[in-house]
C-alpha atoms as a PDB file:
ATOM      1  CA  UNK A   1    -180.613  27.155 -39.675  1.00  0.00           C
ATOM      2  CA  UNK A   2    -179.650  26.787 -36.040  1.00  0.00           C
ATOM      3  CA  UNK A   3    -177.862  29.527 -34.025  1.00  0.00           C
ATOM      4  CA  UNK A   4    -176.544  30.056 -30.593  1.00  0.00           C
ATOM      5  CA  UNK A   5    -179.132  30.250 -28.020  1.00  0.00           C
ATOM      6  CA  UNK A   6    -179.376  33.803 -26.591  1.00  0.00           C
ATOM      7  CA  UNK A   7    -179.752  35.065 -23.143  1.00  0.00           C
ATOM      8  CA  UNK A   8    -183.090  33.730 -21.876  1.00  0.00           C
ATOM      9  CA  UNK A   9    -182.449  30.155 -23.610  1.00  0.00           C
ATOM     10  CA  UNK A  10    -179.144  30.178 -21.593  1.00  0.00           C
ATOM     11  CA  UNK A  11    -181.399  30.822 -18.319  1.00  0.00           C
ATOM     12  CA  UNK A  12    -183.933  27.917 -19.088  1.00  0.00           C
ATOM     13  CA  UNK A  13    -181.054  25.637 -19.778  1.00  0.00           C
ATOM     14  CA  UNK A  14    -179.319  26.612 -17.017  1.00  0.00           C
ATOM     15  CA  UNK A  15    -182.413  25.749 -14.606  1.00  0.00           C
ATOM     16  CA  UNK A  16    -183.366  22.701 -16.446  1.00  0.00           C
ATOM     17  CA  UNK A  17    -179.578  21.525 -15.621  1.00  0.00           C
ATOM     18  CA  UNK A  18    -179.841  22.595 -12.108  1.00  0.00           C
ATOM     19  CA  UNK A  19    -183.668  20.535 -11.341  1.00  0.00           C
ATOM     20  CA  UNK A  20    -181.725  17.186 -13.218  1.00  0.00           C
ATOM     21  CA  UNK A  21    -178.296  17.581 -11.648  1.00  0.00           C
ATOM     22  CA  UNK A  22    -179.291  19.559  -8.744  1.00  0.00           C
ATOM     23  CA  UNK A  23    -178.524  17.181  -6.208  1.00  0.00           C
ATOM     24  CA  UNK A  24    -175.541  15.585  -7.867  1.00  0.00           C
ATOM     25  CA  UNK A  25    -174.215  18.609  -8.836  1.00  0.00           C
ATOM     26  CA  UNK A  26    -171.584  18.995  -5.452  1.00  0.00           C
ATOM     27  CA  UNK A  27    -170.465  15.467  -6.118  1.00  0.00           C
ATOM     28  CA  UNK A  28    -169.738  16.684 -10.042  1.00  0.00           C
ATOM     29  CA  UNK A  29    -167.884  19.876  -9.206  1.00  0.00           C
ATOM     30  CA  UNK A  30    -165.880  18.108  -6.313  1.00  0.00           C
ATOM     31  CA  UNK A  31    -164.775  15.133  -8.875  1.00  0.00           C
ATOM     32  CA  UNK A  32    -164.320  17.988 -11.404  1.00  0.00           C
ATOM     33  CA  UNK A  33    -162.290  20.022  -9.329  1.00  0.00           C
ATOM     34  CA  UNK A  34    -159.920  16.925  -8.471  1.00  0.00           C
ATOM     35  CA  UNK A  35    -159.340  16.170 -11.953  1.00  0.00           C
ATOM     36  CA  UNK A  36    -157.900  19.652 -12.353  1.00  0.00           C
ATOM     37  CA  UNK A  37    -155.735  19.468  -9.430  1.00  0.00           C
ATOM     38  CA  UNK A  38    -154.474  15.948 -10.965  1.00  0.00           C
ATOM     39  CA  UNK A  39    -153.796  17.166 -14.325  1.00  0.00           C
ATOM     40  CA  UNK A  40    -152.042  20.175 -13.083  1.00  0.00           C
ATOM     41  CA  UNK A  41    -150.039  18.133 -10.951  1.00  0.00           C
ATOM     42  CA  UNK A  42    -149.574  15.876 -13.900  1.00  0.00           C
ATOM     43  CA  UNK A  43    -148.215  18.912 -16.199  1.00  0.00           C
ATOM     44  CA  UNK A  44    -146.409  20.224 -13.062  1.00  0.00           C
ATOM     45  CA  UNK A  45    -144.421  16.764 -13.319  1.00  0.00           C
ATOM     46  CA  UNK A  46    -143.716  17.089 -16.585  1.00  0.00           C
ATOM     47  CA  UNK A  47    -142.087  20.605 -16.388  1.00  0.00           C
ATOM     48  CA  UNK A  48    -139.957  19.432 -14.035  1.00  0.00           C
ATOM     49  CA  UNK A  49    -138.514  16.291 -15.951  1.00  0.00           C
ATOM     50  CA  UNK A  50    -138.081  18.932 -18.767  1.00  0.00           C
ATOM     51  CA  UNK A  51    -136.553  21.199 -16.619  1.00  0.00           C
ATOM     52  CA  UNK A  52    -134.171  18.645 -15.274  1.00  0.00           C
ATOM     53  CA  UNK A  53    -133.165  16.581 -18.550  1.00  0.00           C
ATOM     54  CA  UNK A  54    -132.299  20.443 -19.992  1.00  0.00           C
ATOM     55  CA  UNK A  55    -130.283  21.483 -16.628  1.00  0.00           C
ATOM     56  CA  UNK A  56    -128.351  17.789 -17.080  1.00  0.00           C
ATOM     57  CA  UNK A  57    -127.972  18.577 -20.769  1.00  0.00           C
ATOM     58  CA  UNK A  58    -126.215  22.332 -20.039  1.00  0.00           C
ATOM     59  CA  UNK A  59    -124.406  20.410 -17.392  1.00  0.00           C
ATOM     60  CA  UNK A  60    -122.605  17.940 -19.864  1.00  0.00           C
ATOM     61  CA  UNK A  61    -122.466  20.634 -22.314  1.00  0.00           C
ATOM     62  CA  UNK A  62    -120.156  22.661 -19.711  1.00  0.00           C
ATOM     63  CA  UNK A  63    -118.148  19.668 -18.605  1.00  0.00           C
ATOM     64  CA  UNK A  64    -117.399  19.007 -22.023  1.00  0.00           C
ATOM     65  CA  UNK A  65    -116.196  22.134 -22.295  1.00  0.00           C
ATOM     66  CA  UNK A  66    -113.760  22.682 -19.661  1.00  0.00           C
ATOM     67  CA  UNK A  67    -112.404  18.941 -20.694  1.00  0.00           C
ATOM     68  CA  UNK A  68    -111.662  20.475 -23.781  1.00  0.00           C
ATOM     69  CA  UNK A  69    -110.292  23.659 -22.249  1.00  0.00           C
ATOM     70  CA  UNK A  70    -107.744  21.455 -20.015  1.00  0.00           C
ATOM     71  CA  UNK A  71    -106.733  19.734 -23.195  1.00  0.00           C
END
């Protein structure tokens, strides 16, 4: 029925796009751009409350231990 459009229908789309959004387009990429640096900040903050509640966890796992090693 339908298929993926090819090379030149990729080219007319791609202009159509450009003579609706051409103007608006800087504003797009700039807001689109920010949301990338927010989300990998965002997944950059979550790595590091992993990486934190696991170093805490081996740190109470080794405490434990040498409390039981006194003992």
């Amino acid at each position: 029925m339908f298929s993926m459009p090819g090379g030149w229908e990729w080219l007319i789309i791609l202009i159509v796009a450009l003579l609706i959004f051409g103007k608006r387009l800087p504003e797009v990429m700039k807001s689109l751009g920010r949301g990338i640096v927010e989300f990998k900040k965002g997944v950059k903050g979550v790595e590091d409350d992993v990486e934190d509640a696991s170093s805490k966890s081996a740190q109470k796992k080794i405490d434990t231990e040498k409390d039981v090693a006194k003992q």
